[in-house]
Protein backbone atom coordinates (compact mmCIF):
# COMPACT_ATOMS: atom_id res chain seq x y z
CA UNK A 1 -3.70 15.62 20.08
CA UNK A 2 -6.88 16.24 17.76
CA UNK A 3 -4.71 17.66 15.51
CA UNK A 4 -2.29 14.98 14.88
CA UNK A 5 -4.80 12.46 14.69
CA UNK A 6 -6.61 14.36 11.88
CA UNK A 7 -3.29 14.76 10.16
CA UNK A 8 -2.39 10.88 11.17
CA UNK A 9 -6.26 9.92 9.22
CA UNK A 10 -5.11 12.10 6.32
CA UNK A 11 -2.18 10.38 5.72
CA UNK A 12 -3.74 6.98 5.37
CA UNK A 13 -6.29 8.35 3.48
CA UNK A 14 -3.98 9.27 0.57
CA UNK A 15 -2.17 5.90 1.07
CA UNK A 16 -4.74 3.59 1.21
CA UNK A 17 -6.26 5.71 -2.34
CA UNK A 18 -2.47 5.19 -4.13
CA UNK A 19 -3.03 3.54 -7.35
CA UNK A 20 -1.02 0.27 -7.64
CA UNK A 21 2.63 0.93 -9.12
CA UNK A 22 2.93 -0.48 -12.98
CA UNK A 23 7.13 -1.41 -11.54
CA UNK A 24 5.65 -3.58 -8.83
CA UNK A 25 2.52 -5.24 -10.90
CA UNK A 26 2.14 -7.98 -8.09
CA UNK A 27 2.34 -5.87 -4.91
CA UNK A 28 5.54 -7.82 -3.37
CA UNK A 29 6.68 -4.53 -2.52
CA UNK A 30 4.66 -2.39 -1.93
CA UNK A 31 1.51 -4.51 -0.55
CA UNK A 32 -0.95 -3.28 -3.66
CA UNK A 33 -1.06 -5.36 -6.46
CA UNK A 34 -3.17 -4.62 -9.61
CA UNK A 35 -5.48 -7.28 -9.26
CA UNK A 36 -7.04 -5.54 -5.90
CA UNK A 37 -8.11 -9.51 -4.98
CA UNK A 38 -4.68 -11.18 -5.22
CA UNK A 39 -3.40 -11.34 -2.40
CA UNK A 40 0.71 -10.22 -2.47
CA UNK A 41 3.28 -13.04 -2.03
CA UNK A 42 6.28 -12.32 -0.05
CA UNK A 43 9.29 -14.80 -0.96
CA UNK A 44 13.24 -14.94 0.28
CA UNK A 45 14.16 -12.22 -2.37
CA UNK A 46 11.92 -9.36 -0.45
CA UNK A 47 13.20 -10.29 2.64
């Protein structure tokens, strides 16, 4: 169980580190904008 947990920490780790993607500048998709403070809108299109 150790184990997995380490490997589960790892994991979000590298994703929370991901640079924000220059195709998705405002984070709709993916949740990181560039501007780390704006916060991503979601509207009927993403849905």
């Amino acid at each position: 169980m150790e184990q997995k947990n380490e490997a589960i920490k790892h994991a979000v780790e590298r994703i929370l580190a991901m640079r924000p993607s220059k195709t998705d500048p405002y984070g709709s998709y993916t949740g990181r904008p560039v501007d780390p403070k704006e916060k991503p809108v979601q509207d009927a299109d993403d849905l």
